[in-house]
C-alpha atoms as a PDB file:
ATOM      1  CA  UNK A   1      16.784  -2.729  12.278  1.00  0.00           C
ATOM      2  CA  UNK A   2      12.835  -2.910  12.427  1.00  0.00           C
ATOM      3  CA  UNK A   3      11.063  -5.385  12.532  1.00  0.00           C
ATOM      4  CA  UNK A   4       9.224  -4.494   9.071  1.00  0.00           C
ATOM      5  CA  UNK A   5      12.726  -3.434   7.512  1.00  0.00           C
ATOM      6  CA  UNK A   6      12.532  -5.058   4.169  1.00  0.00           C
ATOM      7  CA  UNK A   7       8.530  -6.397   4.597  1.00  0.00           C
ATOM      8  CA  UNK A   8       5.767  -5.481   2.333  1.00  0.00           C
ATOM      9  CA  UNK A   9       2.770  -4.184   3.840  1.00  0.00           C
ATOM     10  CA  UNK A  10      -1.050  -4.009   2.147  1.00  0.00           C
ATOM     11  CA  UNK A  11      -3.521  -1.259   3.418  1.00  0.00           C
ATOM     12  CA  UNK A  12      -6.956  -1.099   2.194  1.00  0.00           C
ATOM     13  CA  UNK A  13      -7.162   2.774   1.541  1.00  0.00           C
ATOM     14  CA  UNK A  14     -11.416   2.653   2.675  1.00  0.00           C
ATOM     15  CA  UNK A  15     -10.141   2.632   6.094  1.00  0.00           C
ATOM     16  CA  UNK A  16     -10.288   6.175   7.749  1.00  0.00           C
ATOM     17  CA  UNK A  17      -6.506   5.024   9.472  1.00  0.00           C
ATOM     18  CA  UNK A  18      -5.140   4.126   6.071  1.00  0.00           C
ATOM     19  CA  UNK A  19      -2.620   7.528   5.695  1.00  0.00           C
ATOM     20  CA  UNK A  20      -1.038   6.817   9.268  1.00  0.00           C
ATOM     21  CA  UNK A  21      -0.608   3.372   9.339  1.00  0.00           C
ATOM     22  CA  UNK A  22       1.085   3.536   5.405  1.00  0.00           C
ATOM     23  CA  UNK A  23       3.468   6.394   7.297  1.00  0.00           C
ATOM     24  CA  UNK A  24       4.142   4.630  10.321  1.00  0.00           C
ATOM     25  CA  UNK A  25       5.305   1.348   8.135  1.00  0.00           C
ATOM     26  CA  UNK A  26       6.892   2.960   5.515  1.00  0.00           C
ATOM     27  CA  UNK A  27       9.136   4.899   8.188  1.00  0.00           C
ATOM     28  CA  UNK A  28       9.856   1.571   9.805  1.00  0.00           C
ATOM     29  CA  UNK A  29      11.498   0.135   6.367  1.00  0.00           C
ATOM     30  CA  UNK A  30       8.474  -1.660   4.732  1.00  0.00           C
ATOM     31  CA  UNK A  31       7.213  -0.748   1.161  1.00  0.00           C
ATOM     32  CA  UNK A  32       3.377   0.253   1.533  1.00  0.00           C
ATOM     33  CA  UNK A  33       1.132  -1.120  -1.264  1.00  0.00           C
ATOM     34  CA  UNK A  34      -1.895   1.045  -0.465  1.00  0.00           C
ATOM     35  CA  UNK A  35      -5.227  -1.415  -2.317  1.00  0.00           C
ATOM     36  CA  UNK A  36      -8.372   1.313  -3.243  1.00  0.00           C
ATOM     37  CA  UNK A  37     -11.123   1.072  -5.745  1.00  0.00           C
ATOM     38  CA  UNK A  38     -12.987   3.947  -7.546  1.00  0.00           C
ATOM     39  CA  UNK A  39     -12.814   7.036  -5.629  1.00  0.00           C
ATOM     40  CA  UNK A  40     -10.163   6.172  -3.304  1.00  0.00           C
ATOM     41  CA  UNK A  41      -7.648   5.516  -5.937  1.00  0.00           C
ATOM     42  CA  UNK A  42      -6.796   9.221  -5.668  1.00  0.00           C
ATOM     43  CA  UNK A  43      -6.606   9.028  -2.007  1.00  0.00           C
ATOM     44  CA  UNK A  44      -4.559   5.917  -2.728  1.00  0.00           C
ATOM     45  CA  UNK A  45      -2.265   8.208  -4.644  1.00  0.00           C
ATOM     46  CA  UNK A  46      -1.629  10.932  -2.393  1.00  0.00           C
ATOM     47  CA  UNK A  47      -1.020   8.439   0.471  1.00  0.00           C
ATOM     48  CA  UNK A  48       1.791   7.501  -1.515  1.00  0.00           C
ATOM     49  CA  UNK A  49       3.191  10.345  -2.508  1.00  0.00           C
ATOM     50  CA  UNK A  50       3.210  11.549   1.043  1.00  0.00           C
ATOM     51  CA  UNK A  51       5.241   8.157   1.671  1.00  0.00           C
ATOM     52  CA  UNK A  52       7.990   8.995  -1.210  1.00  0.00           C
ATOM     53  CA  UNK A  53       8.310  12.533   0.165  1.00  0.00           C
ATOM     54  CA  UNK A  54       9.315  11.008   3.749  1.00  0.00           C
ATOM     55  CA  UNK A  55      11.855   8.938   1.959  1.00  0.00           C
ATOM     56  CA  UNK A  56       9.979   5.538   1.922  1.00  0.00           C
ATOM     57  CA  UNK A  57       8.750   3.001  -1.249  1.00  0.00           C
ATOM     58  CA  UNK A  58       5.067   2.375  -1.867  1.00  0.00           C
ATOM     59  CA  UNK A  59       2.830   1.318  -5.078  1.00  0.00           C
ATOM     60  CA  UNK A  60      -1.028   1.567  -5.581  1.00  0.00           C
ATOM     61  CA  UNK A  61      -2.863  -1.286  -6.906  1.00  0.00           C
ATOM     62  CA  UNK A  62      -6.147  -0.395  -7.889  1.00  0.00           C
ATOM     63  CA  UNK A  63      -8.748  -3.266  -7.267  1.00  0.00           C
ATOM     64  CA  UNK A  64     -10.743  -4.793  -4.060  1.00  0.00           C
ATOM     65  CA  UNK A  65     -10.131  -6.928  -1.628  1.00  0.00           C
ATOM     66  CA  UNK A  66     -13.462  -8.281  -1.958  1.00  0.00           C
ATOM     67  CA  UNK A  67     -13.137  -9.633  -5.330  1.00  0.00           C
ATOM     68  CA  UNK A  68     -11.194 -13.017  -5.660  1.00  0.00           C
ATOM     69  CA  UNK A  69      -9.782 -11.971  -9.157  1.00  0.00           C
ATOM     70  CA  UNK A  70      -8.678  -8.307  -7.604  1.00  0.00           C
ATOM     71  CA  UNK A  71      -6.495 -10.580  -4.511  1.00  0.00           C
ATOM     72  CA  UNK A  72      -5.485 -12.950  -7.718  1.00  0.00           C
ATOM     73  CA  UNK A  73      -4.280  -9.874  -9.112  1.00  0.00           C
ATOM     74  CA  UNK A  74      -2.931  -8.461  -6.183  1.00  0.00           C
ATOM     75  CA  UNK A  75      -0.631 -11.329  -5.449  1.00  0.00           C
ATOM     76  CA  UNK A  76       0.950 -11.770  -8.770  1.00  0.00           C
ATOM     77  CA  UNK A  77       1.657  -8.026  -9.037  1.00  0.00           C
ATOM     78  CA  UNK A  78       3.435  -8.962  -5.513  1.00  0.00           C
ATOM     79  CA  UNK A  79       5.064 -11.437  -6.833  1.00  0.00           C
ATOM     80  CA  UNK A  80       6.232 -10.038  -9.212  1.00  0.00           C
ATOM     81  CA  UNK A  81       7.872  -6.730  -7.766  1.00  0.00           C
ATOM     82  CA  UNK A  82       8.734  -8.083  -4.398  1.00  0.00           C
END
């Protein structure tokens, strides 16, 4: 078993690594939640896709990291699914 089997892992999609890292985690059991705002959110989207067509589980939340009412967000929508 990995050591992310059964973790949940956030990735800020603004970062240029964003599509291997979600990959590489997702293939080592955790479910990718891939964060983006404006633009990205597609990006965010494709990433995921790319993640359910390699057989792993991830979910876009579209907000910032930035904002304090995006992480409040964030975390209940974690909460709430995981």
């Amino acid at each position: 078993m990995s050591a992310l089997e059964g973790r949940v892992v956030v990735i800020a999609v603004g970062d240029p690594t964003a599509r291997d890292v979600a990959l590489a985690c997702a293939a080592g059991g955790a479910v990718v939640v891939l964060v983006a705002v404006g633009e990205a959110d597609v990006h965010a989207g494709e990433i995921a896709r790319e993640v359910a067509a390699a057989g792993g589980r991830a979910a876009v939340f579209s907000g910032s990291l930035v904002s304090s009412r995006d992480r409040d967000a964030l975390g209940e929508m974690l909460a709430e699914l995981y």
